[in-house]
C-alpha atoms as a PDB file:
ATOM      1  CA  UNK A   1      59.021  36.881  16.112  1.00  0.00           C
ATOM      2  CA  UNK A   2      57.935  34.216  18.404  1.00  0.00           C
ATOM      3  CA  UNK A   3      57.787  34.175  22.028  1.00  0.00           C
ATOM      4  CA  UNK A   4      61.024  32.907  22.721  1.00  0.00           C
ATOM      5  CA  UNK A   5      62.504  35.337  20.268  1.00  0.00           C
ATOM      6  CA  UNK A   6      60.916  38.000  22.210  1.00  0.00           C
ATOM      7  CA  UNK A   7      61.247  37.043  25.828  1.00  0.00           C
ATOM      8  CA  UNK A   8      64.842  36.464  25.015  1.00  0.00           C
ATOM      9  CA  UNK A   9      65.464  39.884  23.549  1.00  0.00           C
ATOM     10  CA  UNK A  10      63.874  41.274  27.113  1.00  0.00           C
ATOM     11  CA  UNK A  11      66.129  39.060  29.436  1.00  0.00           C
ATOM     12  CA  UNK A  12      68.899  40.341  27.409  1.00  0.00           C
ATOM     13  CA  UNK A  13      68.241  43.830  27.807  1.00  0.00           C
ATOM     14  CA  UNK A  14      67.069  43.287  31.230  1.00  0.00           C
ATOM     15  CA  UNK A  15      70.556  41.813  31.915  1.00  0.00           C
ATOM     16  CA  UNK A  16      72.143  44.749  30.383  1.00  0.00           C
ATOM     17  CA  UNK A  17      70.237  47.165  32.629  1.00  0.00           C
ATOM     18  CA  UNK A  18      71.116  45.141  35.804  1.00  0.00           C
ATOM     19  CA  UNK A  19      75.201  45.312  34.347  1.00  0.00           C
ATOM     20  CA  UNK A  20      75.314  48.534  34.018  1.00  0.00           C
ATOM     21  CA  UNK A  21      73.619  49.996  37.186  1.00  0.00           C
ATOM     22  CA  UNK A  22      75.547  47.127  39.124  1.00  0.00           C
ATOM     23  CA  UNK A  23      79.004  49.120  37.754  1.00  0.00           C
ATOM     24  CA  UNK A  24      77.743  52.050  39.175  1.00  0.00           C
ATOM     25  CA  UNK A  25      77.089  51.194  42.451  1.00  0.00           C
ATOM     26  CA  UNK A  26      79.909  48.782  42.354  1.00  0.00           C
ATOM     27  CA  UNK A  27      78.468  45.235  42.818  1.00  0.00           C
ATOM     28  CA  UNK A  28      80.559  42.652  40.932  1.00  0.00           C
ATOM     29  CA  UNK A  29      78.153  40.498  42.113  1.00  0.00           C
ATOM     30  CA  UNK A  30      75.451  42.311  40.565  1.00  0.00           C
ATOM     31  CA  UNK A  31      77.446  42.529  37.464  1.00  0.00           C
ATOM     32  CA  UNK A  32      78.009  38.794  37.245  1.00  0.00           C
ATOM     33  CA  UNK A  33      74.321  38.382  37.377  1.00  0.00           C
ATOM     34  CA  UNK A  34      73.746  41.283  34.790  1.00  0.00           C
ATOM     35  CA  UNK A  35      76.140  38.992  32.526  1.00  0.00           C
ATOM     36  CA  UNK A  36      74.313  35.846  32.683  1.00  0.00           C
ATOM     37  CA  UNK A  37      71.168  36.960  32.202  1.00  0.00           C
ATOM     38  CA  UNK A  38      72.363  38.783  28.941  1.00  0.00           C
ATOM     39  CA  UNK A  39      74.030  35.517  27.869  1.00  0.00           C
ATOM     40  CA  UNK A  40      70.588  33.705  28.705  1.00  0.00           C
ATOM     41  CA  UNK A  41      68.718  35.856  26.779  1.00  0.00           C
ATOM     42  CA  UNK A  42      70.930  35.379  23.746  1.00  0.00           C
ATOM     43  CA  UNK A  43      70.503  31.352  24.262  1.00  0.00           C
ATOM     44  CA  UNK A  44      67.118  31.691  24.499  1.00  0.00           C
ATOM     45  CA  UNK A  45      66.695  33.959  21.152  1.00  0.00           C
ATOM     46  CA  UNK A  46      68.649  31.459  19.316  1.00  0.00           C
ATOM     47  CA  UNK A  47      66.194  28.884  20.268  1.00  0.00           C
ATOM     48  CA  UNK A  48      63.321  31.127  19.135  1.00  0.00           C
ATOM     49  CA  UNK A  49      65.324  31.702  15.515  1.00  0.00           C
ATOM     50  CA  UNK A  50      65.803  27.711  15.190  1.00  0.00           C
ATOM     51  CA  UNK A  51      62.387  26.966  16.283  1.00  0.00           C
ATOM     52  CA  UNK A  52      61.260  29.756  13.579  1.00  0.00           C
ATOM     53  CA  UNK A  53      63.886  28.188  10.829  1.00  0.00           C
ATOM     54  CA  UNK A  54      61.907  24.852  11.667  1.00  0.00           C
ATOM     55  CA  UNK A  55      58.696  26.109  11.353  1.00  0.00           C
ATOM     56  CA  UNK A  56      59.667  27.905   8.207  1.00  0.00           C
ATOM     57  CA  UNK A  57      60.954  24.670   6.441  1.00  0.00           C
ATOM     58  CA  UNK A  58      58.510  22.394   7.483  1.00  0.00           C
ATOM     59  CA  UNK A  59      55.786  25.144   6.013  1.00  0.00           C
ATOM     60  CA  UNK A  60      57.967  24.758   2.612  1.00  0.00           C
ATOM     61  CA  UNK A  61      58.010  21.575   2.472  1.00  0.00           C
ATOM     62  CA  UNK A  62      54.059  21.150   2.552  1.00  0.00           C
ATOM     63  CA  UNK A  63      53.842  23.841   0.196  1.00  0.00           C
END
């Protein structure tokens, strides 16, 4: 995993966390946020996977 891959995985959860509490004390607000930061998260572990995919090919191709 690189560090996108990982720091995306946290945000995610993070954002999941911040949903869920948010429901119980009844923020939509809070919620909203929650969501966004899970959807960031998943944006920025796809970057880490293409970045890896990249890295991956280019290392096959010089082998």
């Amino acid at each position: 995993m690189n560090s996108d891959q990982v720091k995306g995985s946290i945000k995610e959860a993070v954002g999941k966390v911040q949903q869920k509490v948010s429901e119980l004390i009844d923020s939509p607000e809070q919620q909203a946020k929650g969501l966004v930061k899970q959807v960031e998260g998943e944006a920025q572990q796809a970057v880490g996977e293409a970045k890896k995919l990249v890295e991956d090919a280019a290392k096959a191709i010089k082998s």
